[in-house]
Protein backbone atom coordinates (compact mmCIF):
# COMPACT_ATOMS: atom_id res chain seq x y z
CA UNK A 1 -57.02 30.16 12.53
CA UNK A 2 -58.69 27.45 10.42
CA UNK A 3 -57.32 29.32 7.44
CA UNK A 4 -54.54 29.84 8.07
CA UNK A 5 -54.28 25.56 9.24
CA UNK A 6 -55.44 25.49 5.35
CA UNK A 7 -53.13 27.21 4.22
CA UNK A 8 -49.86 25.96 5.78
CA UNK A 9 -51.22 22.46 4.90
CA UNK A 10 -51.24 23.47 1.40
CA UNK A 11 -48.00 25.05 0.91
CA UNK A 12 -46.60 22.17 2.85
CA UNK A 13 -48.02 19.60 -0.01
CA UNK A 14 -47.09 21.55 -2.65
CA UNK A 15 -43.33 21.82 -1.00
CA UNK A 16 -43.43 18.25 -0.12
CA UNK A 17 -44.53 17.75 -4.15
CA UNK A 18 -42.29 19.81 -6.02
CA UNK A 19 -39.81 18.69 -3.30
CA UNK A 20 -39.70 14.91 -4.21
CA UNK A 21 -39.97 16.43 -8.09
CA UNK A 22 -36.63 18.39 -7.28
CA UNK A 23 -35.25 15.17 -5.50
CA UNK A 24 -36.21 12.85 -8.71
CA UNK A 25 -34.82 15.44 -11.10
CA UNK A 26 -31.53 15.70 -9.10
CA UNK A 27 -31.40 11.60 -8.98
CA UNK A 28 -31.29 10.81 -12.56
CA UNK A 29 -27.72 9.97 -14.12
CA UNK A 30 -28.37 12.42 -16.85
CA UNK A 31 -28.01 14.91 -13.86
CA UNK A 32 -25.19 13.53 -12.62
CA UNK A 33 -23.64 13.62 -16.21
CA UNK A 34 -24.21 16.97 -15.88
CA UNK A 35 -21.99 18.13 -12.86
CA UNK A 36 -19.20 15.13 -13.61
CA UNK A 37 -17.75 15.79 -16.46
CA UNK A 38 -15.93 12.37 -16.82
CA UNK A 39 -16.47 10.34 -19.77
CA UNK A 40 -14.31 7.53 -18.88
CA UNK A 41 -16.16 6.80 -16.00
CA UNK A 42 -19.77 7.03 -17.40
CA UNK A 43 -18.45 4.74 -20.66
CA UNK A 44 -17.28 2.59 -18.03
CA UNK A 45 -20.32 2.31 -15.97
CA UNK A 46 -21.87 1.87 -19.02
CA UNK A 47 -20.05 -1.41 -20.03
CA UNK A 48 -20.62 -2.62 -16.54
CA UNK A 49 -22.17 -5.25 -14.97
CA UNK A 50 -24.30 -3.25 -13.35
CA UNK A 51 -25.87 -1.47 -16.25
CA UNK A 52 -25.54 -4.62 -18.59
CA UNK A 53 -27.52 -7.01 -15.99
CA UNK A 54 -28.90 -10.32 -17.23
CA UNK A 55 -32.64 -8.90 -16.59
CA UNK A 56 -32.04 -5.73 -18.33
CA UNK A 57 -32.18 -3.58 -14.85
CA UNK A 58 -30.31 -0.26 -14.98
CA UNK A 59 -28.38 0.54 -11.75
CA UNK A 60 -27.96 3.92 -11.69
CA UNK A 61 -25.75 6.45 -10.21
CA UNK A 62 -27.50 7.82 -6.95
CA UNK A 63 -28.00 3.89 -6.38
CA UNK A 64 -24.30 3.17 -5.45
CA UNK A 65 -22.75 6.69 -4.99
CA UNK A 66 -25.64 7.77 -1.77
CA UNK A 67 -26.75 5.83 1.49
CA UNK A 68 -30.23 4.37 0.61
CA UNK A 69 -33.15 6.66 -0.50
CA UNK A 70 -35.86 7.46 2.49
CA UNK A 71 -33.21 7.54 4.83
CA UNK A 72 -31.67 11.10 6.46
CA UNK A 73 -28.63 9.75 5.88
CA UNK A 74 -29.28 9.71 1.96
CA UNK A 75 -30.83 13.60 1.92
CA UNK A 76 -27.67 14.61 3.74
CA UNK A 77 -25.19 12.80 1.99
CA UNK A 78 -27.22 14.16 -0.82
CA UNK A 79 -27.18 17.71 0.17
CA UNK A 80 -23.22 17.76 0.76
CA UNK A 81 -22.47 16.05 -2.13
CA UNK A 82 -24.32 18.67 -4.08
CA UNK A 83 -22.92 21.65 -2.48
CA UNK A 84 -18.89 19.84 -2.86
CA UNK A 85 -20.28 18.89 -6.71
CA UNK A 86 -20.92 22.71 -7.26
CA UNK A 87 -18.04 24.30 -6.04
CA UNK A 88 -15.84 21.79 -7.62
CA UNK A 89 -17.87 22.47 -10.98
CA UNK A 90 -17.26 26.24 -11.25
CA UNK A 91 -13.90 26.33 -9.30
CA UNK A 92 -12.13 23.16 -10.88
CA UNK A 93 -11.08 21.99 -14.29
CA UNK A 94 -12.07 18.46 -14.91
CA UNK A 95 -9.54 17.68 -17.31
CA UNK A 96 -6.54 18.36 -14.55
CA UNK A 97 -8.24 15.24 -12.61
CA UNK A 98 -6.26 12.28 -12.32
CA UNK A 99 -9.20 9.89 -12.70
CA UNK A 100 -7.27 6.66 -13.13
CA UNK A 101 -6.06 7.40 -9.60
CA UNK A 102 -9.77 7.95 -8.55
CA UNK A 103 -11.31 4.68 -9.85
CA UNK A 104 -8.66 2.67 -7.44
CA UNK A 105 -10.05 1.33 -4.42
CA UNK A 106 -8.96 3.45 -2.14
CA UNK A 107 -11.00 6.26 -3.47
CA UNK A 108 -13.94 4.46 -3.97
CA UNK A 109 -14.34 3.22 -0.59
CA UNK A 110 -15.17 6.47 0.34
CA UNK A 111 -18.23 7.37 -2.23
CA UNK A 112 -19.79 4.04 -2.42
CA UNK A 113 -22.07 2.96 0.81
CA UNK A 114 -22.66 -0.80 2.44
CA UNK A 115 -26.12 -0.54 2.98
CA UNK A 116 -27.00 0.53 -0.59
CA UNK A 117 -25.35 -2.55 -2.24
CA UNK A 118 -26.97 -4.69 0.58
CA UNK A 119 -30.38 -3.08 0.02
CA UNK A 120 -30.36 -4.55 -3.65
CA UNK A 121 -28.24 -7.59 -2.53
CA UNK A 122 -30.14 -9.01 0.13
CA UNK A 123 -29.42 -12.60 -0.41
CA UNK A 124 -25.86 -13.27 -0.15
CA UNK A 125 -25.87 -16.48 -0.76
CA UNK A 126 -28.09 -17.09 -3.71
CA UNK A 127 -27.79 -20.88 -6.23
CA UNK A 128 -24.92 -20.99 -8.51
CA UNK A 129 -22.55 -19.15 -6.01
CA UNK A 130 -18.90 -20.34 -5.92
CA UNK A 131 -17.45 -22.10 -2.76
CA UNK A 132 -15.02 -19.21 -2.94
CA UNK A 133 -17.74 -16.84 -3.14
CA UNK A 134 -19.59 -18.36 -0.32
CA UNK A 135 -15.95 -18.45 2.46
CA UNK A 136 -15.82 -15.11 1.31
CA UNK A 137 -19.60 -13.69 2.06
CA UNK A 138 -19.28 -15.97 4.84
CA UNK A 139 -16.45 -13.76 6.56
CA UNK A 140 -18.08 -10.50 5.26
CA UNK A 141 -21.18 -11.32 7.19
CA UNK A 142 -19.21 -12.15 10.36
CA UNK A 143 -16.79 -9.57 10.26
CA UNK A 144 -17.92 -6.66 8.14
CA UNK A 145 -18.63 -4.53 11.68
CA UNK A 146 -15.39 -5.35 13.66
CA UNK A 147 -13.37 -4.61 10.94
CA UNK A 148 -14.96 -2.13 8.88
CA UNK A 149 -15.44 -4.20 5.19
CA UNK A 150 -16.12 -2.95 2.20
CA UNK A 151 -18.55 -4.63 -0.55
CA UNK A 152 -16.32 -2.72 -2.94
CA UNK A 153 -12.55 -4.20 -1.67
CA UNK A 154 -13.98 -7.52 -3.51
CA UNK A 155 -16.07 -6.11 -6.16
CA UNK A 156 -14.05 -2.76 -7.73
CA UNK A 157 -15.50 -3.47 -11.11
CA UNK A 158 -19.42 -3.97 -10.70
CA UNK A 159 -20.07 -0.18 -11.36
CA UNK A 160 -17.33 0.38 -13.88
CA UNK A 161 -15.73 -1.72 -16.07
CA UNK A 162 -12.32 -2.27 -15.90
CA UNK A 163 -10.58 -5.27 -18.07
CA UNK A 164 -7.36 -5.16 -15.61
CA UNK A 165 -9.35 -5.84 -12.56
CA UNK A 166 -9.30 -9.20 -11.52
CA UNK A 167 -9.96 -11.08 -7.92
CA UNK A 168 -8.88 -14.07 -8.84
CA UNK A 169 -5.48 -15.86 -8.31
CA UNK A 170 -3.30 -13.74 -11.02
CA UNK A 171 -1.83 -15.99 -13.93
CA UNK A 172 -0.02 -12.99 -15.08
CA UNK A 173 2.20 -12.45 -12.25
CA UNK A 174 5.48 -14.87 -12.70
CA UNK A 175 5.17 -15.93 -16.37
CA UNK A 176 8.50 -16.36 -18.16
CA UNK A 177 9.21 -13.64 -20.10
CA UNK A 178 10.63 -14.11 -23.53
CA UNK A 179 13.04 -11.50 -23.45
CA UNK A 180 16.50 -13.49 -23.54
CA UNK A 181 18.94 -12.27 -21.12
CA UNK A 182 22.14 -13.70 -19.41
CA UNK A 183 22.22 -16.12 -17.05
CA UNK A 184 24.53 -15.92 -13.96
CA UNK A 185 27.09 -18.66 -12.69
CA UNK A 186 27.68 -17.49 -9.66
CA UNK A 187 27.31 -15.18 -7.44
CA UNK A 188 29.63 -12.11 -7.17
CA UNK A 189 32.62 -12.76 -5.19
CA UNK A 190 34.18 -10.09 -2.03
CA UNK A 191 37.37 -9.22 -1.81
CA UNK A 192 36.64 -6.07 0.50
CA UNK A 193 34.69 -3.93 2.63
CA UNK A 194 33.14 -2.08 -0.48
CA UNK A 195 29.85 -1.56 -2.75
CA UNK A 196 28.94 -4.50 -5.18
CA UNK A 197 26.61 -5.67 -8.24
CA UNK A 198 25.23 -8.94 -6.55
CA UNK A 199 25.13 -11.55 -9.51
CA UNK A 200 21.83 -14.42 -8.44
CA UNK A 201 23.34 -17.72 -10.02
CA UNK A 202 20.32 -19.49 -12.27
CA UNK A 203 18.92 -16.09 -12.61
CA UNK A 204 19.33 -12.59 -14.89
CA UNK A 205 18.92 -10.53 -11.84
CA UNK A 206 21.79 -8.28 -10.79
CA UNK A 207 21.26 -5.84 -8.17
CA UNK A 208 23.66 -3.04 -6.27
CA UNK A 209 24.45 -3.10 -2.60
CA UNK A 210 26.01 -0.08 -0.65
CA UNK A 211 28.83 -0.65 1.54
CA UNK A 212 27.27 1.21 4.59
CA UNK A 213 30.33 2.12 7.17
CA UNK A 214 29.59 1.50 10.60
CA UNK A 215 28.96 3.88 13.65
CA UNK A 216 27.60 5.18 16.64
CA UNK A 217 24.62 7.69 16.54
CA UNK A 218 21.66 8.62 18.19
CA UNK A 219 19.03 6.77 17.29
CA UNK A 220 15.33 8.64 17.32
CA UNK A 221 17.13 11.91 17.75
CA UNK A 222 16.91 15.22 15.20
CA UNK A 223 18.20 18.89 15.93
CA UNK A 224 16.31 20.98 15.67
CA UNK A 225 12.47 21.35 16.98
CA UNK A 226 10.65 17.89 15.61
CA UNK A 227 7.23 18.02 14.26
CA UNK A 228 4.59 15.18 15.26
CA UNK A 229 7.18 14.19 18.50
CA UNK A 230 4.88 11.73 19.63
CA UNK A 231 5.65 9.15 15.90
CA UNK A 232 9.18 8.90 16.74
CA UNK A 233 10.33 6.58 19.19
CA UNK A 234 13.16 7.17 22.28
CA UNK A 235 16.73 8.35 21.62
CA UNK A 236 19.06 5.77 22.31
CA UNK A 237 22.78 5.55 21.26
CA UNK A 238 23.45 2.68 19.40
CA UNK A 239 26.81 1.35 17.95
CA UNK A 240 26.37 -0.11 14.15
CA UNK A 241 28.61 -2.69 12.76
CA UNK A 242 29.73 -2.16 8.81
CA UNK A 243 27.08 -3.99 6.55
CA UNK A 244 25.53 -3.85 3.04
CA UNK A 245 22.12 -2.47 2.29
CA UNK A 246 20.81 -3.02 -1.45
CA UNK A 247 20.37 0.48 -3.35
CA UNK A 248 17.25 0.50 -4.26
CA UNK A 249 13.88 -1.70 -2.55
CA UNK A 250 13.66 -4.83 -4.42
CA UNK A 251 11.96 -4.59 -7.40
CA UNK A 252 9.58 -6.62 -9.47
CA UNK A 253 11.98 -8.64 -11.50
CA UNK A 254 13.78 -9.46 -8.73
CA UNK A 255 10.70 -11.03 -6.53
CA UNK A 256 9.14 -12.25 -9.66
CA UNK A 257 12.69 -15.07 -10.27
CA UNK A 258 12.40 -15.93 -6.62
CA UNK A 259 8.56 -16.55 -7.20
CA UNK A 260 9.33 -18.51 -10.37
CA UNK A 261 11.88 -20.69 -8.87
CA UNK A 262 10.01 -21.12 -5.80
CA UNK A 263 6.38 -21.28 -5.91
CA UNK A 264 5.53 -25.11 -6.43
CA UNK A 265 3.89 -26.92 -4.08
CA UNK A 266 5.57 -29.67 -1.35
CA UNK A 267 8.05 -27.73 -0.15
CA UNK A 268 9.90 -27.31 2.90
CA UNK A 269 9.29 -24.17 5.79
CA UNK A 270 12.40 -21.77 5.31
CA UNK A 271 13.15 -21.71 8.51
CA UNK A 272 13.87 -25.63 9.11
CA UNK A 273 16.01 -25.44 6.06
CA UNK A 274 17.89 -22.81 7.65
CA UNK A 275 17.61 -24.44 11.55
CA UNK A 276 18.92 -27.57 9.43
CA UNK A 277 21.66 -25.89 7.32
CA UNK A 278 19.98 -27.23 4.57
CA UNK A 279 21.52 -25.91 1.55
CA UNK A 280 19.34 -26.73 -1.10
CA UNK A 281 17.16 -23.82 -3.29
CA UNK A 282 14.53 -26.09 -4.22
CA UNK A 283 13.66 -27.39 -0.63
CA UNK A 284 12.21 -23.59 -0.29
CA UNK A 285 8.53 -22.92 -0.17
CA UNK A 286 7.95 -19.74 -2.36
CA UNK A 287 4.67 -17.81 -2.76
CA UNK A 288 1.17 -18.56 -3.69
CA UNK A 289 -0.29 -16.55 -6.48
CA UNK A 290 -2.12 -13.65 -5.94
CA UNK A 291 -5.29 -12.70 -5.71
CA UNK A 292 -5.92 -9.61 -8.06
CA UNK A 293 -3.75 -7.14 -9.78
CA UNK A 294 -0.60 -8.06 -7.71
CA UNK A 295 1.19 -4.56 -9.63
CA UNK A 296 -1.98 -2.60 -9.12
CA UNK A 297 -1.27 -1.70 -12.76
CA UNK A 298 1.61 0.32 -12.35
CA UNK A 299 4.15 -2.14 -14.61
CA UNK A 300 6.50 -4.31 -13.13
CA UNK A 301 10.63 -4.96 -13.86
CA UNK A 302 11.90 -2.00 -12.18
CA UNK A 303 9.39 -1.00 -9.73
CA UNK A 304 9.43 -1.77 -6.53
CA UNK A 305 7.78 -5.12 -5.20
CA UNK A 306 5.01 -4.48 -2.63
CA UNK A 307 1.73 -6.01 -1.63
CA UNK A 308 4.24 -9.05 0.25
CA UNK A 309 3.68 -10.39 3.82
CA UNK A 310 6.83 -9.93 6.29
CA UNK A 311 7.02 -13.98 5.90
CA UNK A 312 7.42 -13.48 2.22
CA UNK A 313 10.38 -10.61 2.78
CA UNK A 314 12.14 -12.75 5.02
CA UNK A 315 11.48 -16.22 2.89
CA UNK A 316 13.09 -13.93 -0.04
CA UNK A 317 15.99 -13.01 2.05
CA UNK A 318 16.73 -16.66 3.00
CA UNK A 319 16.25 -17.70 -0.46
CA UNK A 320 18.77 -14.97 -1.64
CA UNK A 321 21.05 -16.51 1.18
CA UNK A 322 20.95 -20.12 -0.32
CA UNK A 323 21.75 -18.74 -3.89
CA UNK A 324 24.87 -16.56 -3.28
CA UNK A 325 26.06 -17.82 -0.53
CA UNK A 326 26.09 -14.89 1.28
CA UNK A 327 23.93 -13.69 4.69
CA UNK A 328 21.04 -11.66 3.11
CA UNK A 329 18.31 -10.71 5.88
CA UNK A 330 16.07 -7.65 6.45
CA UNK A 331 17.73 -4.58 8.08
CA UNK A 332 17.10 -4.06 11.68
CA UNK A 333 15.63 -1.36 12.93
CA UNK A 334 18.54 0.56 14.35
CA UNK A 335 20.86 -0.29 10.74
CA UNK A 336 17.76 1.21 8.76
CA UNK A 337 17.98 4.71 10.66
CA UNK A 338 21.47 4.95 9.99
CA UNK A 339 21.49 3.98 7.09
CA UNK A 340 18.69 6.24 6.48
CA UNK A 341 20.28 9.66 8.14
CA UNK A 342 23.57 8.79 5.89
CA UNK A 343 25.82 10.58 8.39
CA UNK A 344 23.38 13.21 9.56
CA UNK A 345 21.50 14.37 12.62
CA UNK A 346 18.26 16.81 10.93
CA UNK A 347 14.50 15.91 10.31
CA UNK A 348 15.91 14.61 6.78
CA UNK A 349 19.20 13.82 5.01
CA UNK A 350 18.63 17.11 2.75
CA UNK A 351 18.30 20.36 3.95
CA UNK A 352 14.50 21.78 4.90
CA UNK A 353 12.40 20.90 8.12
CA UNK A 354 9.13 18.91 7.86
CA UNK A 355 7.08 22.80 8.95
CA UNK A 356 8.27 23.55 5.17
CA UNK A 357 7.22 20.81 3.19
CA UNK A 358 3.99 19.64 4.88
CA UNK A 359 0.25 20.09 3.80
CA UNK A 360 -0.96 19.73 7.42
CA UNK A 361 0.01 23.54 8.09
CA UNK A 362 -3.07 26.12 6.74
CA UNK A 363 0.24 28.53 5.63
CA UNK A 364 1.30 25.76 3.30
CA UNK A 365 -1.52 24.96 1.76
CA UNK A 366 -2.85 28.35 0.85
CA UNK A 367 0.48 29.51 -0.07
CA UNK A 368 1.73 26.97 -1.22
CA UNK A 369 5.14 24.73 -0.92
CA UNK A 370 8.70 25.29 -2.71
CA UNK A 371 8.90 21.08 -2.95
CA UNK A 372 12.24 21.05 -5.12
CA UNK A 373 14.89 20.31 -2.70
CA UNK A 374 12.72 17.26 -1.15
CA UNK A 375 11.38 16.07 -4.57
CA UNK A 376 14.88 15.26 -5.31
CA UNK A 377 15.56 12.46 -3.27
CA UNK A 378 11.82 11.71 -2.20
CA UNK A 379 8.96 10.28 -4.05
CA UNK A 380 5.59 11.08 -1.66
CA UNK A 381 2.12 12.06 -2.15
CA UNK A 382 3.23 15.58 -3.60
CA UNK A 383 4.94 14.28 -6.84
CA UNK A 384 3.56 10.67 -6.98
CA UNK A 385 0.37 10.72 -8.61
CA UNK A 386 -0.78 8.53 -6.44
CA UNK A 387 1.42 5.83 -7.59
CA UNK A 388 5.00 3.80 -6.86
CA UNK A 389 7.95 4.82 -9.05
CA UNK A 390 11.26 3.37 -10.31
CA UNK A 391 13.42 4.47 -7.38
CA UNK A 392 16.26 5.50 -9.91
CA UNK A 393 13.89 8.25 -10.12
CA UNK A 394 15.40 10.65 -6.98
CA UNK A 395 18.83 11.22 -5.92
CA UNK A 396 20.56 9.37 -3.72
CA UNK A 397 21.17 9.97 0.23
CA UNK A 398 24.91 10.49 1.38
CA UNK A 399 25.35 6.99 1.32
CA UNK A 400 24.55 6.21 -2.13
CA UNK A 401 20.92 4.46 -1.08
CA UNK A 402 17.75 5.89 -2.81
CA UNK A 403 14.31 5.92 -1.74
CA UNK A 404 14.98 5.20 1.62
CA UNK A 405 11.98 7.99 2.97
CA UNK A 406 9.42 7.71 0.26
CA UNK A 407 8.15 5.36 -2.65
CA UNK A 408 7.18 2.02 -0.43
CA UNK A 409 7.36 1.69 3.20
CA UNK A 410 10.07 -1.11 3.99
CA UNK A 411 9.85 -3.72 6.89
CA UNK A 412 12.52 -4.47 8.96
CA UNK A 413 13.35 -7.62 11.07
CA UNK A 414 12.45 -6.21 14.66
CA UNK A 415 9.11 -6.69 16.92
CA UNK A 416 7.78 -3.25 17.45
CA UNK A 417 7.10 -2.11 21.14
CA UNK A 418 6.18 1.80 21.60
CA UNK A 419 8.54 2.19 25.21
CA UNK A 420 11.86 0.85 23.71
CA UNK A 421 13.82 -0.25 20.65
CA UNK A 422 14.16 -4.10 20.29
CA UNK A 423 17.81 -5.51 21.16
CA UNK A 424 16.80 -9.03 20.18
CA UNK A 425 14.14 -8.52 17.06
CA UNK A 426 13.60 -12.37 16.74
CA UNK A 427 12.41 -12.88 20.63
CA UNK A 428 9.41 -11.74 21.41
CA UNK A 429 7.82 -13.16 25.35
CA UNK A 430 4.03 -13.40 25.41
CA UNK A 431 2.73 -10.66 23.08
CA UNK A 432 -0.29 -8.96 22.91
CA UNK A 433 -0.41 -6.22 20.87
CA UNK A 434 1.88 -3.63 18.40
CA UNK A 435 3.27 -2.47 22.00
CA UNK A 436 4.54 -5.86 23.00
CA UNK A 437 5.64 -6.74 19.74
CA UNK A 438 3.30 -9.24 17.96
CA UNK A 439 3.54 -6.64 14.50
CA UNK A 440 7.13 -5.71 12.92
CA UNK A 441 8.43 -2.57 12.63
CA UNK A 442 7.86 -0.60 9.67
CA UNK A 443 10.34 2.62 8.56
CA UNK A 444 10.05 5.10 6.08
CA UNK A 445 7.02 6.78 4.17
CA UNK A 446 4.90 6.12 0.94
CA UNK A 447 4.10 7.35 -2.52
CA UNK A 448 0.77 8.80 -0.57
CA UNK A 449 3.14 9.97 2.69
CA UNK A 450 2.92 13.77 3.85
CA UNK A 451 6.20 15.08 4.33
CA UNK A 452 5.51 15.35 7.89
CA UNK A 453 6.09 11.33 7.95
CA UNK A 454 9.18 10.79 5.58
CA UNK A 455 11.12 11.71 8.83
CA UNK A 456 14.36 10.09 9.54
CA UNK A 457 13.14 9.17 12.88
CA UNK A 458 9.47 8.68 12.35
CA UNK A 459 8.77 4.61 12.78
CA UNK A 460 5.21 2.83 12.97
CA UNK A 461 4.46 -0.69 12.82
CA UNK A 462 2.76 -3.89 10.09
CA UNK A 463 -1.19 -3.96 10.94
CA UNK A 464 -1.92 -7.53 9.55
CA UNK A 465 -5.46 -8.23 10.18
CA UNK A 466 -6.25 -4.38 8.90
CA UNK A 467 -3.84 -5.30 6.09
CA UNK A 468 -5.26 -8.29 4.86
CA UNK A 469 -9.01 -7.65 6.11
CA UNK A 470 -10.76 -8.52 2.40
CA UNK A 471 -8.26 -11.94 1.61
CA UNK A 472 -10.98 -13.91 0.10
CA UNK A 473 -8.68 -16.86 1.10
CA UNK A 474 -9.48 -19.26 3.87
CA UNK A 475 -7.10 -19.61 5.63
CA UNK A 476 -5.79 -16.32 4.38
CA UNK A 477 -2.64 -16.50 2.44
CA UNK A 478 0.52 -15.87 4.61
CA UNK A 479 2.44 -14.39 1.64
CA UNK A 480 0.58 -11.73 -0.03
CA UNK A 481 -1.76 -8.41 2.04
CA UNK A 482 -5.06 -7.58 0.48
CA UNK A 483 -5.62 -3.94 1.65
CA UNK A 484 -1.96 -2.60 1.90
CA UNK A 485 -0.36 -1.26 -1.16
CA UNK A 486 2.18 0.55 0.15
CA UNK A 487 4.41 -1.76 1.72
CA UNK A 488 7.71 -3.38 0.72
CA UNK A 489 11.66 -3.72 1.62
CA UNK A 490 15.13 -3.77 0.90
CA UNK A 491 17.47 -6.00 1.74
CA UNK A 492 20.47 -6.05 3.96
CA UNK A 493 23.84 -8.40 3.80
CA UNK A 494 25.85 -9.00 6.28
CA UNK A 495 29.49 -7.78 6.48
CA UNK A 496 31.48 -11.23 6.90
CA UNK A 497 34.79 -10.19 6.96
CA UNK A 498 34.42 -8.94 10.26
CA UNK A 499 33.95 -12.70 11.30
CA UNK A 500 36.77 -14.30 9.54
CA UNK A 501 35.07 -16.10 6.85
């Protein structure tokens, strides 16, 4: 018995031994290097703070990219890792990775841990930190538990360099261009119910609006057996008057003469200006600058503007109003559907049923998915690359609009409640939640969407403290969202020869 005692004891130190050799040999970024083949990334970490540290200390790979070591949390984050690591490495081809789209944020939240960057970071607040620094750790520490924050949201490029990453107030976004183009007059003029280039006087920007006929339909409702019932809301049968919706969302250089024109400091609250029939363009208060990459690097001019606050969509709007001369507002919720179903009753506009073209059916995704009807008037997670895209891109809906189910989720003007569409969007008694309308509706999908939510009817709602849960900004900035890339809108303009004028 006493040998065998001996024995077990043994084998268990020399396990435990070449065990922790194993787990050293597996922890060194050499090994790493080995499985990832991704040069980019290890240049990158190379040129790093967090290799080139002021006291010479190399923070390696296992470091950031596992839970802390002694923990079980590391060994099995460890072990899983490994086991994805090797099937990826004999199954996969490296070089058909997208790994620009992999070093954004929202990858990297999920293979970089908290409690490792606190174990080296202890001290938070350590001499020679900025007052911006220290509002920001400040709300980390209070708040990193109720709402989930990430070390990384505010610090992308410790661990790899990247010369376009910035979280500081951008003095990119807004500079004149030097590009000399024309400057409009005035603003185009109506002489019917019919589609128009909209000419902003003081500005180059031109933009289209659809003449959208009005109608009755039934709002929420699809032949056919839905999929995923339980994101649309109730049918209803609603009566549209005739309006204008612009083709396309608004874009970059569109936002960016508004921001130009607008963003000095002094001014007056939109609202009283329009309360007070104030018609003058420099009383408005524009946007603040923005904190980062406000483009996420995907260009600007033609793509569409996203990253704004519903305050800043409707502050455009009114703005927009005061230049031409014209009613420009968001759409409501019920004109955005019909717009959106351009005449017709089915999941989508185009033919094919959401069973078909999503990835959250087994069949689909081992069998794969004929995607060419949809990706030609859609722009979602299967042909985005993770990215927005002009909207000229796709084709256009029966209506003439584009990109109304995919590219950038838009806002419109209504409170969102879960039981009931809102008759009067800018009323809202004593609310406490999405379901009582404190958030605004938001319609359509995303660049990252399934095609199970580009549906016609599918509607969810703005989540502004999830949305803007890393603004290092105190108070946070009531223009611009942190942690939402995927958001922005179109704009609508009302129909005013129905009203005589």
């Amino acid at each position: 018995m006493f040998r065998l005692f001996v024995i077990g004891l043994t084998a268990g130190i020399v396990l435990m031994f070449f065990g922790n050799k194993y787990l050293d040999y597996t922890s060194t970024d050499e090994y790493c290097m080995s499985c990832h083949i991704h040069p980019a990334a290890d240049e990158s970490w190379q040129q790093s703070s967090h290799h080139n540290t002021k006291s010479g200390m190399v923070i390696h790979c296992v470091e950031c990219h596992l839970p802390p070591e002694g923990s079980f949390n590391h060994l099995y984050t460890k072990g899983m890792t490994g086991l994805k690591d090797v099937w990826s490495y004999y199954t996969k081809d490296s070089a058909s990775f997208d790994w620009q789209q992999r070093s954004r944020l929202e990858y990297a939240v999920k293979i970089v841990y908290n409690e490792s960057c606190e174990k080296c970071h202890e001290n938070l607040f350590t001499t020679g930190l900025s007052s911006e620094g220290a509002v920001a750790h400040l709300y980390y520490v209070e708040n990193k538990e109720k709402l989930d924050l990430q070390c990384i949201s505010c610090h992308l490029d410790v661990g790899h360099y990247n010369p376009d990453y910035s979280h500081k107030a951008s003095d990119v976004f807004g500079a004149d261009d030097s590009e000399p183009r024309e400057i409009y007059d005035s603003a185009t003029k109506l002489t019917g119910f019919e589609s128009f280039t909209e000419k902003v006087p003081g500005t180059p920007v031109t933009f289209n609006m659809i003449a959208v006929p009005g109608g009755t339909f039934r709002m929420g409702s699809v032949s056919g057996e839905p999929y995923r019932k339980e994101d649309e809301g109730p049918v209803r049968e609603v009566t549209v008057s005739p309006f204008y919706m612009s083709e396309v969302e608004v874009v970059w250089s569109d936002y960016e003469a508004f921001f130009r024109e607008t963003r000095s400091e002094g001014r007056i609250d939109p609202k009283v200006i329009m309360e007070r029939n104030l018609n003058a363009v420099d009383a408005v208060s524009g946007p603040t600058p923005f904190y980062g990459q406000v483009d996420q690097g995907w260009g600007f001019g033609k793509s569409p503007a996203i990253t704004m606050s519903h305050y800043a969509a409707q502050t455009y709007c009114q703005w927009l109003s005061i230049k031409t001369g014209k009613k420009y507002r968001l759409p409501t919720e019920a004109e955005w559907e019909y717009a959106a179903r351009g005449g017709t009753e089915t999941p989508y506009f185009f033919e094919g049923s959401p069973k078909k073209f999503t990835r959250d059916r087994w069949w689909n995704r081992v069998f794969g998915i004929d995607t060419a009807v949809i990706n030609t008037y859609v722009i979602y997670a299967e042909n985005s690359g993770g990215r927005t895209h002009h909207a000229d891109r796709v084709a256009p809906n029966p209506f003439g609009l584009k990109n109304m189910l995919g590219n950038v989720m838009e806002y419109c003007s209504d409170w969102y409640s879960e039981t009931a569409y809102s008759d009067t969007p800018d009323k809202v008694t004593d609310p406490k939640g999405p379901e009582d309308g404190i958030e605004h509706v938001v319609r359509g999908g995303s660049f990252s969407s399934d095609a199970k939510d580009l549906r016609v009817a599918c509607r969810d709602y703005s989540r502004t403290e999830e949305w803007m849960k890393t603004d290092p900004q105190s108070p946070k900035s009531i223009w611009w969202l942190s942690d939402c890339i995927k958001i922005g809108f179109r704009v609508v303009c009302e129909d005013e020869s129905k009203s005589g004028k």
